[in-house]
C-alpha atoms as a PDB file:
ATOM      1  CA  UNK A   1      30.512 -20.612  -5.172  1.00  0.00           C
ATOM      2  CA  UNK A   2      29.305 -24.041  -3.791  1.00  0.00           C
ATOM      3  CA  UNK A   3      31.668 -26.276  -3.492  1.00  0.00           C
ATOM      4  CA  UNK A   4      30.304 -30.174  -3.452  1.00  0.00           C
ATOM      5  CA  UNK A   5      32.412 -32.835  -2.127  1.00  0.00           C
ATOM      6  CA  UNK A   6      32.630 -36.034  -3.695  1.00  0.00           C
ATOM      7  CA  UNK A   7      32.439 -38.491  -1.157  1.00  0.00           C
ATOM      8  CA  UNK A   8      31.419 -41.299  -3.691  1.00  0.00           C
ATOM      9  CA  UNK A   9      33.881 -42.365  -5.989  1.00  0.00           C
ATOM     10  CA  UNK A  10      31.196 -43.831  -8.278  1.00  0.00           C
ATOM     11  CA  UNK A  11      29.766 -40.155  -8.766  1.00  0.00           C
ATOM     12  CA  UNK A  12      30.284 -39.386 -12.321  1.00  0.00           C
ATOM     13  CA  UNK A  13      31.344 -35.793 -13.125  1.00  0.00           C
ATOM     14  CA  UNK A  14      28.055 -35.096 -14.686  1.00  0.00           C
ATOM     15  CA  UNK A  15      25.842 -35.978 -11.784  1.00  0.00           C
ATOM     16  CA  UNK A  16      28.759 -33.428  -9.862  1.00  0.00           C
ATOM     17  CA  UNK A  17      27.535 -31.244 -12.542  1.00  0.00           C
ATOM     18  CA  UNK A  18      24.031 -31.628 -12.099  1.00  0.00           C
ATOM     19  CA  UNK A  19      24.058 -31.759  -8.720  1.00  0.00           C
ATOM     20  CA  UNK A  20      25.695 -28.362  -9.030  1.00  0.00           C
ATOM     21  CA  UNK A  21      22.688 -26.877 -11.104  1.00  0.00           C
ATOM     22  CA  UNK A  22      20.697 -28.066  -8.854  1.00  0.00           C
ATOM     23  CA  UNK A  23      22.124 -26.254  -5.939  1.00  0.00           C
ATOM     24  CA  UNK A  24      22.622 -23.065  -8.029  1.00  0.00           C
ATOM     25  CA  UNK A  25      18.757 -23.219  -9.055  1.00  0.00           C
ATOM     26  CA  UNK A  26      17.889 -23.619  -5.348  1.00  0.00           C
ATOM     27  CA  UNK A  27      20.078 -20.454  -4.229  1.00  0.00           C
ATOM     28  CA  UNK A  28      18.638 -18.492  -7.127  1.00  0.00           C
ATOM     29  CA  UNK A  29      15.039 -19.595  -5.906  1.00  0.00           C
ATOM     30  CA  UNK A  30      16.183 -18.161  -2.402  1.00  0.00           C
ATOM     31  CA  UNK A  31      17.783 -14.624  -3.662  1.00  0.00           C
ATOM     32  CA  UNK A  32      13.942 -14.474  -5.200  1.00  0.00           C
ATOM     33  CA  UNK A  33      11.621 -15.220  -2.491  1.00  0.00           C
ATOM     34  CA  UNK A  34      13.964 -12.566  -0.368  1.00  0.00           C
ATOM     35  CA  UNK A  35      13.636  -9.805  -3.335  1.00  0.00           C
ATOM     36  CA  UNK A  36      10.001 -10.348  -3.224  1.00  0.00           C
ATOM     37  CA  UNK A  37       9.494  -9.810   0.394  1.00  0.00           C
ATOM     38  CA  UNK A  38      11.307  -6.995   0.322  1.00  0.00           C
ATOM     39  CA  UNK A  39       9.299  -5.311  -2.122  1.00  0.00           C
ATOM     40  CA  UNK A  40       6.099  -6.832  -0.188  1.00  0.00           C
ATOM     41  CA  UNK A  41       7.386  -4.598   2.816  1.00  0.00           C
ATOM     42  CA  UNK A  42       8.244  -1.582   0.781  1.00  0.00           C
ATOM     43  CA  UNK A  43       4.615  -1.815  -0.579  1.00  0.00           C
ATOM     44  CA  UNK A  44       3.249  -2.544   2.794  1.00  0.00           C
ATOM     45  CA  UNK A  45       4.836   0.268   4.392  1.00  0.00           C
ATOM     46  CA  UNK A  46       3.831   3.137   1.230  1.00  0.00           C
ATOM     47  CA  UNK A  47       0.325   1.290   1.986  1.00  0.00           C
ATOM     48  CA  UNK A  48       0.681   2.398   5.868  1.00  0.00           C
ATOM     49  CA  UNK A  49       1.524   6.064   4.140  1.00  0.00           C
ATOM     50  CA  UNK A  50      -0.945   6.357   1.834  1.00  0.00           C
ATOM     51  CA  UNK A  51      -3.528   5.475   4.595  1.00  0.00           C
ATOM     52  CA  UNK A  52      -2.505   8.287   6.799  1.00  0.00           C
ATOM     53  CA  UNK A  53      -2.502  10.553   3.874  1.00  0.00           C
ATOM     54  CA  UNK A  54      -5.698   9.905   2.533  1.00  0.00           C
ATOM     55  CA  UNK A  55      -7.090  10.136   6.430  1.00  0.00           C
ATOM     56  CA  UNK A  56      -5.854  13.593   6.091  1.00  0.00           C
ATOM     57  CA  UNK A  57      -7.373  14.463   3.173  1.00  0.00           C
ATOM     58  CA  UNK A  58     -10.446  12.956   4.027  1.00  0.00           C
ATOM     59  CA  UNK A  59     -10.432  15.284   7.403  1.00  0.00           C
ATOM     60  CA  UNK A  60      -9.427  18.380   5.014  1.00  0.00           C
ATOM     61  CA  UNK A  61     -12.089  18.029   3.033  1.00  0.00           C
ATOM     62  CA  UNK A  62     -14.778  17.882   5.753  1.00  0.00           C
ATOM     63  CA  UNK A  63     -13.050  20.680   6.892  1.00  0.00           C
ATOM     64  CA  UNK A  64     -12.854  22.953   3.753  1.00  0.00           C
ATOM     65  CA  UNK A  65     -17.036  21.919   3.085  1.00  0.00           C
ATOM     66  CA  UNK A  66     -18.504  22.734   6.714  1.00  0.00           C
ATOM     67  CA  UNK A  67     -16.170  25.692   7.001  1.00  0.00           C
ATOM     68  CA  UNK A  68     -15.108  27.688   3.941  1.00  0.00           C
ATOM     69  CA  UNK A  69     -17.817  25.958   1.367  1.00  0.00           C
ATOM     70  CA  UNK A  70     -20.217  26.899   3.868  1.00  0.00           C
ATOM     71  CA  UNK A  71     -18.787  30.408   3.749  1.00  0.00           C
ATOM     72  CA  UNK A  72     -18.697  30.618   0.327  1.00  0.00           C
ATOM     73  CA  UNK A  73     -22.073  29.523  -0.640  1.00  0.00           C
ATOM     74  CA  UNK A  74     -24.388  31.334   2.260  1.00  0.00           C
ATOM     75  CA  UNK A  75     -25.003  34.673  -0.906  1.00  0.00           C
ATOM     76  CA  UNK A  76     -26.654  31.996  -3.011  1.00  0.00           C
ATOM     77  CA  UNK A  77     -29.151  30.711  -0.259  1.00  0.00           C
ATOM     78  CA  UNK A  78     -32.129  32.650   1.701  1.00  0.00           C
ATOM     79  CA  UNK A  79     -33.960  31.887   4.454  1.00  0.00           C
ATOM     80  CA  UNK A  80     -34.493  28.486   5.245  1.00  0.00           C
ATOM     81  CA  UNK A  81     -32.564  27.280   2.423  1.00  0.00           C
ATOM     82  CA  UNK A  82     -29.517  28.998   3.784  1.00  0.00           C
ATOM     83  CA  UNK A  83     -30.102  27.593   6.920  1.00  0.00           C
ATOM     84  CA  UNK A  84     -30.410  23.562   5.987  1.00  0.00           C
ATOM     85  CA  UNK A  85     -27.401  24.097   3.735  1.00  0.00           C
ATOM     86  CA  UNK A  86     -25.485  25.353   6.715  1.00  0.00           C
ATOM     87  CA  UNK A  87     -26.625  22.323   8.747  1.00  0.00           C
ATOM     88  CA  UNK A  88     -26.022  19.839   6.195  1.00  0.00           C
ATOM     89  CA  UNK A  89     -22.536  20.988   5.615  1.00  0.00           C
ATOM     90  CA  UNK A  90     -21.587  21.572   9.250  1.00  0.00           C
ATOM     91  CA  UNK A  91     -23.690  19.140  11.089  1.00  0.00           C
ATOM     92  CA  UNK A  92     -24.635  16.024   8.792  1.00  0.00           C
ATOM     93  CA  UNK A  93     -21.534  15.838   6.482  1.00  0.00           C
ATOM     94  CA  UNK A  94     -19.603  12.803   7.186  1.00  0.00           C
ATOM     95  CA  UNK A  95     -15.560  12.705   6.831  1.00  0.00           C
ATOM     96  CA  UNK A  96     -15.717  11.213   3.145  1.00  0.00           C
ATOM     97  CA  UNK A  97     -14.329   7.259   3.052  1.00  0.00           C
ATOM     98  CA  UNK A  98     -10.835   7.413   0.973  1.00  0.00           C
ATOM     99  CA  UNK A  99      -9.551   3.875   1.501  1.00  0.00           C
ATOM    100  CA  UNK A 100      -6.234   3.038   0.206  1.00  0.00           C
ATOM    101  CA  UNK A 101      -5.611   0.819  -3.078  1.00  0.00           C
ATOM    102  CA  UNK A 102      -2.933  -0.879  -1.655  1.00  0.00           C
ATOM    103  CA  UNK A 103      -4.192  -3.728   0.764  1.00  0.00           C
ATOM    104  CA  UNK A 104      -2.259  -5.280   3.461  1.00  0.00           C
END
């Protein structure tokens, strides 16, 4: 509760009571802003997550197609087909670019 002190005799109680508004408007302006940057840090932070995540998956992938893809798929191929697959997948595939939706 706020409390305002009247040191103006001439204040009328309803410019007490709209200063009073006034000052309960500006405190529930306040509790706002601070709700909203919390929630801009949660986000920020599952951002930071989700970036580390995705790095990972990015790195599994590559992983998975230049080892067990690679694996997988050298019945299907002969010769020098087999062999530019192979290189492709092991040698030439980049870590795929998974960039986070959530921007900081």
């Amino acid at each position: 509760m706020v409390l305002i002190v009247n040191d103006d005799a001439l204040i009328t109680k309803a410019e007490l009571a709209k200063q009073f508004k006034e000052k309960m408007k500006e405190q529930e302006r306040q509790a706002i802003k601070a709700l909203i940057a919390a929630k801009e840090q949660l986000i920020l932070a599952k951002g930071a997550e989700l970036a580390t995540q995705l790095q990972a998956a990015a790195l599994d992938m590559k992983n998975y197609a230049s080892t067990n893809y690679v694996k997988n798929i050298k019945g299907g191929f002969e010769g020098k087909a087999a062999q530019a697959a192979e290189t492709h997948l092991t040698q030439t595939m980049q870590t795929p670019s998974l960039d986070s939706p959530i921007k900081g």
